[in-house]
N, C-alpha and C. Protein backbone atom coordinates (compact mmCIF):
# COMPACT_ATOMS: atom_id res chain seq x y z
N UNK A 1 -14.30 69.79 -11.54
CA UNK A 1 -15.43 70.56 -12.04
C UNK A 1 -15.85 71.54 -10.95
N UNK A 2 -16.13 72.61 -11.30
CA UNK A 2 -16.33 73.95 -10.70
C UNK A 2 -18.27 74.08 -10.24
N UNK A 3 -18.65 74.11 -8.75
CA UNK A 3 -19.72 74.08 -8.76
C UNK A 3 -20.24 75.83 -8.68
N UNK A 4 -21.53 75.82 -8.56
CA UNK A 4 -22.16 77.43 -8.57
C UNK A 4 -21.72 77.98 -6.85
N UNK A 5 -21.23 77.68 -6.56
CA UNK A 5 -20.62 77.69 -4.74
C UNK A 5 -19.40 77.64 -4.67
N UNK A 6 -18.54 77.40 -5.85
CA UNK A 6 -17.35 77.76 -5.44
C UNK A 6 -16.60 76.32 -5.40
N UNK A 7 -17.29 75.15 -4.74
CA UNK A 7 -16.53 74.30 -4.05
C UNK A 7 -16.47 73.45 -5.20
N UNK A 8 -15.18 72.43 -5.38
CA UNK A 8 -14.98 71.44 -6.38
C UNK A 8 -15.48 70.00 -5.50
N UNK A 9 -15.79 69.14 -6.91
CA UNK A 9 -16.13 67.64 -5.99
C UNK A 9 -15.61 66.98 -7.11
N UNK A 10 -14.67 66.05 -6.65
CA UNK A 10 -13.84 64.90 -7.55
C UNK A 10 -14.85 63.79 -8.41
N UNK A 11 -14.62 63.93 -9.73
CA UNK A 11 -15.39 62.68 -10.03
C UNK A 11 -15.83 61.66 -9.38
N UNK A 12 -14.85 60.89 -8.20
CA UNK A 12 -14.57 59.72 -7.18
C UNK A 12 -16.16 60.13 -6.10
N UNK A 13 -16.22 61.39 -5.62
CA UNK A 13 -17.14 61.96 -4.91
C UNK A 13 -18.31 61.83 -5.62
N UNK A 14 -18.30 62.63 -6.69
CA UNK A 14 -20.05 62.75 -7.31
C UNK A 14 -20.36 61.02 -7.34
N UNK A 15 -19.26 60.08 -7.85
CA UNK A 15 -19.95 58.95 -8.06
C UNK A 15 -20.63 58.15 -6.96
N UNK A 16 -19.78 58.43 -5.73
CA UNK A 16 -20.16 57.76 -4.71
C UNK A 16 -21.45 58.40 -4.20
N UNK A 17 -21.62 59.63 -4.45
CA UNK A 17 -22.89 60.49 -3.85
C UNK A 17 -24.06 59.54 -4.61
N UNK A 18 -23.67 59.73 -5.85
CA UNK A 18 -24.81 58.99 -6.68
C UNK A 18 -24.90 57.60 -6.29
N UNK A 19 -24.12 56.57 -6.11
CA UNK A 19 -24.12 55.46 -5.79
C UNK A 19 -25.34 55.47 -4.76
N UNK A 20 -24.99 56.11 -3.63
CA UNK A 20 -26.18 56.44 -2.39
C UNK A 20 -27.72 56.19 -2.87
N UNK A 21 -27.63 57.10 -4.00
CA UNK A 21 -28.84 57.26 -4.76
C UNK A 21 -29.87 55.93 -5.26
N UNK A 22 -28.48 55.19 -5.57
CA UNK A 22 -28.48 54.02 -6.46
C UNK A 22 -29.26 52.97 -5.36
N UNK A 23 -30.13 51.99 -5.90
CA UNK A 23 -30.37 50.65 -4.76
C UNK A 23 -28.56 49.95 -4.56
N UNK A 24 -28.71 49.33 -3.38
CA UNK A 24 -30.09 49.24 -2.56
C UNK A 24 -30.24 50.31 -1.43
N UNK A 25 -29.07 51.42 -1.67
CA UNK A 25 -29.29 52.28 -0.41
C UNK A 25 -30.86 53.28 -0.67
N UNK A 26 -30.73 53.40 -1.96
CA UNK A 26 -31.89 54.53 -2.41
C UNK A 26 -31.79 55.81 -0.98
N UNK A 27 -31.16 56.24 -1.03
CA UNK A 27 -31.43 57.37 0.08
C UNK A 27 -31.50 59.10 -0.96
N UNK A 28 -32.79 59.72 -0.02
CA UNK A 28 -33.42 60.27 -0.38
C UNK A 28 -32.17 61.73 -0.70
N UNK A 29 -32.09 62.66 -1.67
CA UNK A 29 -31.66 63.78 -1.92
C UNK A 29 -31.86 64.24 -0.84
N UNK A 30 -32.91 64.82 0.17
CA UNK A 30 -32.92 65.88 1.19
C UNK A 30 -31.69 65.07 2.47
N UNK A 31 -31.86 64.00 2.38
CA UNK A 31 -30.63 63.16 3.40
C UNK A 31 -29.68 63.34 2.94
N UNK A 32 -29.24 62.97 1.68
CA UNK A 32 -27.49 63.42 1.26
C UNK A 32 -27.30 64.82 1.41
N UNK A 33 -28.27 65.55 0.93
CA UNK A 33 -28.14 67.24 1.15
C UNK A 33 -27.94 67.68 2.76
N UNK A 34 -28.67 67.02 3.12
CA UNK A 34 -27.77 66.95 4.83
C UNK A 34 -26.71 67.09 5.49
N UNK A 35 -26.52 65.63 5.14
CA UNK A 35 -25.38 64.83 5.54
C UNK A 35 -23.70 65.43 4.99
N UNK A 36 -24.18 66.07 3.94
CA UNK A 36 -22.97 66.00 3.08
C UNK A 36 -23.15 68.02 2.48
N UNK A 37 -23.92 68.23 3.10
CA UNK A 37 -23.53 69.84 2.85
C UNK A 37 -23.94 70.12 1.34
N UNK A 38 -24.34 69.24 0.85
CA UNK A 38 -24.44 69.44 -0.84
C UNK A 38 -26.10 70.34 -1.06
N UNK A 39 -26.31 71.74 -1.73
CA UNK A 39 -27.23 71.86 -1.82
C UNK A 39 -28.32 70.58 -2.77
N UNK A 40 -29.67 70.50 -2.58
CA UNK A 40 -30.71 69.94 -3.43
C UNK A 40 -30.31 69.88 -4.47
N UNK A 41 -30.41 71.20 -5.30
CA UNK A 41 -30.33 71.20 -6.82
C UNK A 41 -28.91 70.55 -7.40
N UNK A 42 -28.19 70.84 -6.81
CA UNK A 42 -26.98 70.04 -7.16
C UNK A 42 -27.21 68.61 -7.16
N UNK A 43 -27.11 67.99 -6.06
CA UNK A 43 -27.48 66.49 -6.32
C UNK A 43 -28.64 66.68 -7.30
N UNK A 44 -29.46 66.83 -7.61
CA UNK A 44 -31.02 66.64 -8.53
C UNK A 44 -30.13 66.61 -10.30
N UNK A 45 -29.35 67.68 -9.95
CA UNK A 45 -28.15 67.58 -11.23
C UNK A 45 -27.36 66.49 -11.25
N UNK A 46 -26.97 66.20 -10.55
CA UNK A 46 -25.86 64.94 -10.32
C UNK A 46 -26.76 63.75 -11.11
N UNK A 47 -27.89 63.97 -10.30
CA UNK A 47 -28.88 62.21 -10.77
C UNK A 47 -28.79 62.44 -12.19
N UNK A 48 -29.56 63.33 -12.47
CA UNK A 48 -30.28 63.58 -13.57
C UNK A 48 -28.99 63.20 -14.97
N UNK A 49 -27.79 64.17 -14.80
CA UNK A 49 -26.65 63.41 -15.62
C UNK A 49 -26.45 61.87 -15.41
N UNK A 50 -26.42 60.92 -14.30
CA UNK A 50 -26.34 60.09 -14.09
C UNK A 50 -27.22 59.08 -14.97
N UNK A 51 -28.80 59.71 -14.54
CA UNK A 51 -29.81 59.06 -15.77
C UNK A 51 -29.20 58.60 -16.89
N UNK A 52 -29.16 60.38 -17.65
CA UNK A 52 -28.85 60.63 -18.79
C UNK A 52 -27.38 59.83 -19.06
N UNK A 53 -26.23 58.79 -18.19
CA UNK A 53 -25.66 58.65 -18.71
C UNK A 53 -26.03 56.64 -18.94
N UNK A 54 -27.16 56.73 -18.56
CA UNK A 54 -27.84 55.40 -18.66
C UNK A 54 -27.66 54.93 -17.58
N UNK A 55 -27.68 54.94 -16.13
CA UNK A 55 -27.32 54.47 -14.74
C UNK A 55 -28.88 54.61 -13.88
N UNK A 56 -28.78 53.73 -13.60
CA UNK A 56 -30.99 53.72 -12.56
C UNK A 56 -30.41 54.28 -11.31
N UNK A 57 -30.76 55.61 -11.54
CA UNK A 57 -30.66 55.96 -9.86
C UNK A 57 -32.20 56.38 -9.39
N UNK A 58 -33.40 56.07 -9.06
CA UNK A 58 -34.12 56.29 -8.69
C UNK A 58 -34.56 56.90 -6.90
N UNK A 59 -33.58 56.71 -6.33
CA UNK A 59 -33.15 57.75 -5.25
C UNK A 59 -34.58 58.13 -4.41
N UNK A 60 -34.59 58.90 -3.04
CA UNK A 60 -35.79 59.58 -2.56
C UNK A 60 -36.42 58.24 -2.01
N UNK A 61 -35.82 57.83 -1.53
CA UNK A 61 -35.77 55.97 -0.92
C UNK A 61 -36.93 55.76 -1.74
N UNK A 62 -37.65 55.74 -2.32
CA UNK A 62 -38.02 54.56 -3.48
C UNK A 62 -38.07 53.53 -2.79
N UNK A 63 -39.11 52.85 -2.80
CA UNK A 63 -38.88 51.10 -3.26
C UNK A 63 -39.39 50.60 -4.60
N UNK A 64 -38.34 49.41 -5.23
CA UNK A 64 -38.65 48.87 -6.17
C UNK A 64 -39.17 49.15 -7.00
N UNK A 65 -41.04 48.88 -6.88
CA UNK A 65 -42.36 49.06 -6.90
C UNK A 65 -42.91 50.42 -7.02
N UNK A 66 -42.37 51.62 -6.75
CA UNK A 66 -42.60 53.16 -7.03
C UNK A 66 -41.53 53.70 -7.78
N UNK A 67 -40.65 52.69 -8.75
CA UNK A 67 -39.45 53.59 -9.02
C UNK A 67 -40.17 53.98 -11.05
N UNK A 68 -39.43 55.09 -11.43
CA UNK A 68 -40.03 55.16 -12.78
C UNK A 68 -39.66 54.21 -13.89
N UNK A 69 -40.84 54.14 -15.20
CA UNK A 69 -40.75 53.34 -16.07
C UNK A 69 -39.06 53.26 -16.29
N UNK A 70 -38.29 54.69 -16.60
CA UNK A 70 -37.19 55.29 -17.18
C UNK A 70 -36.23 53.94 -16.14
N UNK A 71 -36.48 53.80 -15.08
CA UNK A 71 -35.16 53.39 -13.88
C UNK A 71 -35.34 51.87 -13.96
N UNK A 72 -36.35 51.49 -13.98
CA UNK A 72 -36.52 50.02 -14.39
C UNK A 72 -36.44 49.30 -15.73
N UNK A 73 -36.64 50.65 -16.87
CA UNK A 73 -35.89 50.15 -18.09
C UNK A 73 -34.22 49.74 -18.34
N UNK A 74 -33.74 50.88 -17.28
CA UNK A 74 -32.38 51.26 -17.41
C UNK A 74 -31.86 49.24 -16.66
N UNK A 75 -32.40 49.45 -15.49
CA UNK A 75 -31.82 47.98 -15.07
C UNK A 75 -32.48 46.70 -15.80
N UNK A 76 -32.84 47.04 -16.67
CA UNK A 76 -33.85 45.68 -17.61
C UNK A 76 -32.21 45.95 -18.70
N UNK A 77 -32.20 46.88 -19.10
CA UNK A 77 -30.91 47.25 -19.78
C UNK A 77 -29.79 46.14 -19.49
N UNK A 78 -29.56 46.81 -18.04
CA UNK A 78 -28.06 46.51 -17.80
C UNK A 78 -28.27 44.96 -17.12
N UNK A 79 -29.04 44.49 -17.18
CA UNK A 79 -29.04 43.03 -16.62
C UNK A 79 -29.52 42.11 -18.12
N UNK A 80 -29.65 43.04 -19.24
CA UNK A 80 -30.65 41.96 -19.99
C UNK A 80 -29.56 41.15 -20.80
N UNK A 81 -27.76 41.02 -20.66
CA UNK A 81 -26.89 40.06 -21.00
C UNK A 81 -25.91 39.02 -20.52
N UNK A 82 -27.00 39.43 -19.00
CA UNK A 82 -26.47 38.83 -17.81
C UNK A 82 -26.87 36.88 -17.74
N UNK A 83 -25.94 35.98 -17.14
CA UNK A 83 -26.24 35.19 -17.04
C UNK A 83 -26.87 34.73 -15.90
N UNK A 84 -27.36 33.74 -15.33
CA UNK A 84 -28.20 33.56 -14.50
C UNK A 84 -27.40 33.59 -13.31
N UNK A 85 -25.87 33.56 -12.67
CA UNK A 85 -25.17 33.75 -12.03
C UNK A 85 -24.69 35.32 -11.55
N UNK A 86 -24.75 35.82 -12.76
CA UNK A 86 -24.23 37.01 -13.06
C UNK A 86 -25.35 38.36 -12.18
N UNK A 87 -27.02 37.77 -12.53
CA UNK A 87 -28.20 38.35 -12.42
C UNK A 87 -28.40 38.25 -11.09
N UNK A 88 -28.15 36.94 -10.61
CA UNK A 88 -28.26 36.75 -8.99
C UNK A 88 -27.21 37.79 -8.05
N UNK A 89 -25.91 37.68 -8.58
CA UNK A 89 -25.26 38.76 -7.72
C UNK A 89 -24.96 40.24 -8.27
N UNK A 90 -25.92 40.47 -9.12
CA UNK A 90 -26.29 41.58 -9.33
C UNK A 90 -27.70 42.05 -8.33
N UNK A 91 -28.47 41.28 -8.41
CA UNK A 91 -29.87 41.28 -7.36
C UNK A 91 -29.43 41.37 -5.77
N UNK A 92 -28.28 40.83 -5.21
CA UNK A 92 -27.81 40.97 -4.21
C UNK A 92 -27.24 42.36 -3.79
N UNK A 93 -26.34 42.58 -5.19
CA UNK A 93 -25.96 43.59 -4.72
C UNK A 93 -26.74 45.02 -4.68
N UNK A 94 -27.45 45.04 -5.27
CA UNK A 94 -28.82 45.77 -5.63
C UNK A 94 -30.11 45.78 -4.55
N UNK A 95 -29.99 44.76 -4.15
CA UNK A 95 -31.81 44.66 -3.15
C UNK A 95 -33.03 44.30 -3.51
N UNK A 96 -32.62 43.79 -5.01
CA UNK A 96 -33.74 43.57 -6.03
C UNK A 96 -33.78 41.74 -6.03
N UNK A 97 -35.08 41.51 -6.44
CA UNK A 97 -35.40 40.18 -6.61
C UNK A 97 -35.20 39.87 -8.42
N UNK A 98 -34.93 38.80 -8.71
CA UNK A 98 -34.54 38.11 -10.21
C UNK A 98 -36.44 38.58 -10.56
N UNK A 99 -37.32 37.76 -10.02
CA UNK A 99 -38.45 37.90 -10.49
C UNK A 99 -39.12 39.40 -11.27
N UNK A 100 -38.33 40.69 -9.77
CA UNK A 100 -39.31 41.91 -10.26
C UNK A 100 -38.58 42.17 -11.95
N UNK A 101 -36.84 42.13 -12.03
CA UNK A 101 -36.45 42.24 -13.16
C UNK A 101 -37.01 41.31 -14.56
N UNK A 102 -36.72 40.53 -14.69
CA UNK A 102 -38.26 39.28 -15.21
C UNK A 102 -38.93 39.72 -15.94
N UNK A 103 -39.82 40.43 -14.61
CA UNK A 103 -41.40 41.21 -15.29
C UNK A 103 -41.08 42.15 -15.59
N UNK A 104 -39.75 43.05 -15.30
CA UNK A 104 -39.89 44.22 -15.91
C UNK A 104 -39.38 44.57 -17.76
N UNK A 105 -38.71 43.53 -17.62
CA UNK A 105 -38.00 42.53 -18.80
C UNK A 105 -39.45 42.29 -19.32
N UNK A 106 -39.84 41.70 -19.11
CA UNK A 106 -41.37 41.19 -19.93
C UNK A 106 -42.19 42.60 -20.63
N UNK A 107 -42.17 42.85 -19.68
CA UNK A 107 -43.62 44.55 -19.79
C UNK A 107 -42.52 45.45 -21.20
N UNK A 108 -41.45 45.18 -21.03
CA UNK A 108 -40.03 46.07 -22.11
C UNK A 108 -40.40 45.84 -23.48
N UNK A 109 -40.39 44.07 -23.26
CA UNK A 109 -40.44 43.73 -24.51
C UNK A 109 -41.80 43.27 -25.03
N UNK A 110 -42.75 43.95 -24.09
CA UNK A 110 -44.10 44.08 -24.97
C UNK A 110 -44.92 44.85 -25.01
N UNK A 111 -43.74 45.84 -24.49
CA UNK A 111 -44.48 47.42 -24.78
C UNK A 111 -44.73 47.79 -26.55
N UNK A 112 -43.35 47.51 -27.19
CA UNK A 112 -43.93 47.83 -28.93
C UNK A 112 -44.98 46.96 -29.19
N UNK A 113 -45.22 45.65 -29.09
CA UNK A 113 -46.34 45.00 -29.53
C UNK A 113 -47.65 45.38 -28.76
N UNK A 114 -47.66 46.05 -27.76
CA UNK A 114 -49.10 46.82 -27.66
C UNK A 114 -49.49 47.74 -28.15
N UNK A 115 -47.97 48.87 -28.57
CA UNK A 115 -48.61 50.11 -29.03
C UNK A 115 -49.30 49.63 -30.58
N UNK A 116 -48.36 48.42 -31.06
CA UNK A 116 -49.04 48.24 -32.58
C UNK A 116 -50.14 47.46 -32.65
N UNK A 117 -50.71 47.23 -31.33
CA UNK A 117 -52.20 46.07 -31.47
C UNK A 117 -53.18 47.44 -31.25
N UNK A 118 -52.74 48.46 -30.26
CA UNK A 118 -53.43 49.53 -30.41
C UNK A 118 -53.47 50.25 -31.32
N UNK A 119 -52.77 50.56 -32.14
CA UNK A 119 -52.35 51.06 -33.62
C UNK A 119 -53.46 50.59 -34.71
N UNK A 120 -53.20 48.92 -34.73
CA UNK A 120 -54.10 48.26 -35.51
C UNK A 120 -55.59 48.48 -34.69
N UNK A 121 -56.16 47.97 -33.78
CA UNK A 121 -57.43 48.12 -33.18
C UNK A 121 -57.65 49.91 -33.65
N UNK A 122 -56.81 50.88 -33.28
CA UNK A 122 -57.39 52.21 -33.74
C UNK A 122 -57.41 52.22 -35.36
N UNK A 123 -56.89 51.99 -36.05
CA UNK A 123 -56.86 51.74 -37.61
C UNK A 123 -58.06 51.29 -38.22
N UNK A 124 -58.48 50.26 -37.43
CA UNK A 124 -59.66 49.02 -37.63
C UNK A 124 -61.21 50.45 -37.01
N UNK A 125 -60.90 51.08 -36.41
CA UNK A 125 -62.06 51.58 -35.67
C UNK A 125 -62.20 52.72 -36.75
N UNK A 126 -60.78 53.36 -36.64
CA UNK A 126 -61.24 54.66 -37.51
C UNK A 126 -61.54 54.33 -39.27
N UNK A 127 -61.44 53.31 -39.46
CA UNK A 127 -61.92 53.04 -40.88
C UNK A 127 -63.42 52.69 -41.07
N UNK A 128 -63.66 52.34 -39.86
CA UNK A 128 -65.25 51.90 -39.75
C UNK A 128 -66.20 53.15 -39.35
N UNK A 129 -65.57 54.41 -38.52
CA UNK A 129 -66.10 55.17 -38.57
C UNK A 129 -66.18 56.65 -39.99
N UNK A 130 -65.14 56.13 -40.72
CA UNK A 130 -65.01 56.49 -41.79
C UNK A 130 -66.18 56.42 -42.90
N UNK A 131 -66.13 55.14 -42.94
CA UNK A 131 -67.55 54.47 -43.55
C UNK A 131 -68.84 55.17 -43.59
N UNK A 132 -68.51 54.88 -41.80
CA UNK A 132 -70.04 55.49 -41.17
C UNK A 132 -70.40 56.84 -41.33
N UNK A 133 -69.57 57.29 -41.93
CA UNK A 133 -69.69 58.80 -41.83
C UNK A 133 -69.95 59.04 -42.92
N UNK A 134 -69.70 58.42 -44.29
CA UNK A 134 -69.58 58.13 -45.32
C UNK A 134 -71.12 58.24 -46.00
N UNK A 135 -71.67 56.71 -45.01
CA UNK A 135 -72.95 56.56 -45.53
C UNK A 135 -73.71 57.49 -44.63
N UNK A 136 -73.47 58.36 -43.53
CA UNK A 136 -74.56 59.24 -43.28
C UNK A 136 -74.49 60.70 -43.85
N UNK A 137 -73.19 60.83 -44.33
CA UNK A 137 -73.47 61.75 -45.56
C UNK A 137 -74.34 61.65 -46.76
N UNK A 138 -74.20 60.49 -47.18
CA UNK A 138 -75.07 60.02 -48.47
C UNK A 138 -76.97 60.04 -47.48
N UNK A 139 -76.90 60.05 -46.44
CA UNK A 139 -78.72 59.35 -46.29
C UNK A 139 -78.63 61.07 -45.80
N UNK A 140 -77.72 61.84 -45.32
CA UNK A 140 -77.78 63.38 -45.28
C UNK A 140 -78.53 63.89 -47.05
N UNK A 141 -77.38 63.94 -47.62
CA UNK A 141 -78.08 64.34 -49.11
C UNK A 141 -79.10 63.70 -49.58
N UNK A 142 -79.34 62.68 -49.27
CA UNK A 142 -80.55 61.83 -50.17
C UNK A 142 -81.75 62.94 -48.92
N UNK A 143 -82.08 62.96 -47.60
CA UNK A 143 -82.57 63.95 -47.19
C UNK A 143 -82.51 65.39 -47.41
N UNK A 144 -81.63 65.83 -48.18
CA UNK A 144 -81.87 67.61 -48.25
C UNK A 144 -82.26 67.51 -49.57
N UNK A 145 -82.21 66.52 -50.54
CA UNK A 145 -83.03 66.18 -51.86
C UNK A 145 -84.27 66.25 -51.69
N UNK A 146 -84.91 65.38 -50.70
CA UNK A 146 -85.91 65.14 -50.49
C UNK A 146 -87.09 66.36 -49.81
N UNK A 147 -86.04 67.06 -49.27
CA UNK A 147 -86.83 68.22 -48.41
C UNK A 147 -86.39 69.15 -49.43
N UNK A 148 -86.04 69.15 -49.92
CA UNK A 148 -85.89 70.27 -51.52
C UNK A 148 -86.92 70.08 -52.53
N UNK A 149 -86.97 69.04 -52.72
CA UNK A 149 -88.15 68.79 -53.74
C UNK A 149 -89.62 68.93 -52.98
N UNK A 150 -89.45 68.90 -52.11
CA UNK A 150 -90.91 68.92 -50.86
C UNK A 150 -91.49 70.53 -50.74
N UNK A 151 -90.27 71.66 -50.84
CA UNK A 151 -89.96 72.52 -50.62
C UNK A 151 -90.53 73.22 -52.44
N UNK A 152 -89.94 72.69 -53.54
CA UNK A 152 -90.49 73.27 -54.50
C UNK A 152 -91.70 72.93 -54.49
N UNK A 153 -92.33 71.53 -53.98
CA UNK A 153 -93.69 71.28 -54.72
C UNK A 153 -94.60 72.27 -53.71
N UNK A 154 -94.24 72.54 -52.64
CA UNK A 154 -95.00 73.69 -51.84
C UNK A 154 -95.25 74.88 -52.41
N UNK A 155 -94.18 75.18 -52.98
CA UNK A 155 -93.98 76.76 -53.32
C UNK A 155 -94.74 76.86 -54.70
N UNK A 156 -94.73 75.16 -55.61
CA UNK A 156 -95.53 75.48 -56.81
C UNK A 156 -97.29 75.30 -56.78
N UNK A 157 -97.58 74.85 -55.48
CA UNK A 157 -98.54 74.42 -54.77
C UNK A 157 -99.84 75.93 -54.47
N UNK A 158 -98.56 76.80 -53.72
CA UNK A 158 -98.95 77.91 -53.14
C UNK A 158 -99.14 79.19 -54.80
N UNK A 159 -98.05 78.89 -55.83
CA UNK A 159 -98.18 79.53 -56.97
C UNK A 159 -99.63 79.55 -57.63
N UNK A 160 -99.55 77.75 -57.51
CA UNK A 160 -100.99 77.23 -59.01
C UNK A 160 -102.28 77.93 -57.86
N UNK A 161 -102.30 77.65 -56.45
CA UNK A 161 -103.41 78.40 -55.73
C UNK A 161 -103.59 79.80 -56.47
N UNK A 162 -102.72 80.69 -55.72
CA UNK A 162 -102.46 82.20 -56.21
C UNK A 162 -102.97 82.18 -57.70
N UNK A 163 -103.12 81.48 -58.96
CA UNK A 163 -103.20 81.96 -60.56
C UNK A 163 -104.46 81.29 -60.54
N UNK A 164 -105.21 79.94 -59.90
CA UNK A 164 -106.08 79.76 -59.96
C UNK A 164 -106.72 79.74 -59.33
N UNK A 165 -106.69 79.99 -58.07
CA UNK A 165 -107.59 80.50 -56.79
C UNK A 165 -107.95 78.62 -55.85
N UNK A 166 -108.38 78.67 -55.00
CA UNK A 166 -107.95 78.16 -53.82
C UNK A 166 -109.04 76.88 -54.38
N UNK A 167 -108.88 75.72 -54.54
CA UNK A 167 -109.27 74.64 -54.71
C UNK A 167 -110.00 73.94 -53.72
N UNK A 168 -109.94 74.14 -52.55
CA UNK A 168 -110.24 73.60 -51.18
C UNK A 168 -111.62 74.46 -50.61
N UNK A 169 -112.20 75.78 -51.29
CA UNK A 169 -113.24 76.25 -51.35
C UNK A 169 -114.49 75.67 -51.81
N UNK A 170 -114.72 75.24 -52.96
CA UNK A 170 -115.38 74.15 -53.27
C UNK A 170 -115.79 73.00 -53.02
């Protein structure tokens, strides 16, 4: 593959660049861009396909604990058919503890059941404010009734004065 510089890099290369990326080295893009002559944006491309090809490279030494939702889904992914042998020397080879995967495994699979308790709790709220809005429309009109009819008996008030002259003189 042909970069914007001219220079080619072997599949064998980009992977290992990315590997770098990968725990447990996590080393930062401006260090490989260093080390290895590779401009920024290139590696930032490299990851980013890497992401996109489902691989956690969270990179920019990261630990664990600061890496994105996206990079800890990806290894909740790729460990979640692993056996308990399998998970351990995956965690080794990685830098990661069984536990943080676990919880991150946990938080995965109860992310849909929050959005739908929030779903339901907003459902439940906006029907009640529905209501409410409902009946203060109705005590709205039962008030502009009321100040309407208040409003004619004034005006027939101020009429019967005017044809029969002012009552309150007497």
């Amino acid at each position: 593959m042909k970069e914007k510089n001219g220079v080619r890099y072997s599949k064998e290369q980009k992977e290992a660049i990315v590997k770098r990326m990968m725990p447990p080295h996590n080393e930062s893009v401006a260090t490989i861009s260093k080390e290895e002559g590779i401009t920024e944006p290139t590696l930032y491309k490299w990851r980013k396909a890497a992401r996109e090809a489902g691989v956690p490279t969270p990179g920019n030494g990261q630990t664990s604990d600061k890496w994105t939702s996206q990079d800890k889904f990806l290894i909740v992914m790729e460990t979640f058919a692993m056996n308990e042998t399998e998970l351990a020397e995956y965690c080794r080879k990685k830098g990661l503890y069984r536990e943080q995967i676990e919880s991150w495994r946990s938080v995965c699979l109860q992310a849909n059941g929050q959005v739908y308790d929030q779903s339901k709790q907003l459902s439940g709220a906006l029907k009640e404010e529905q209501k409410r809005a409902k009946q203060l429309e109705k005590d709205l009109q039962k008030k502009e009734k009321a100040l309407a009819e208040a409003a004619a008996l004034l005006l027939l008030r101020k009429k019967a004065q005017a044809i029969w002259g002012d009552d309150e003189e007497e």
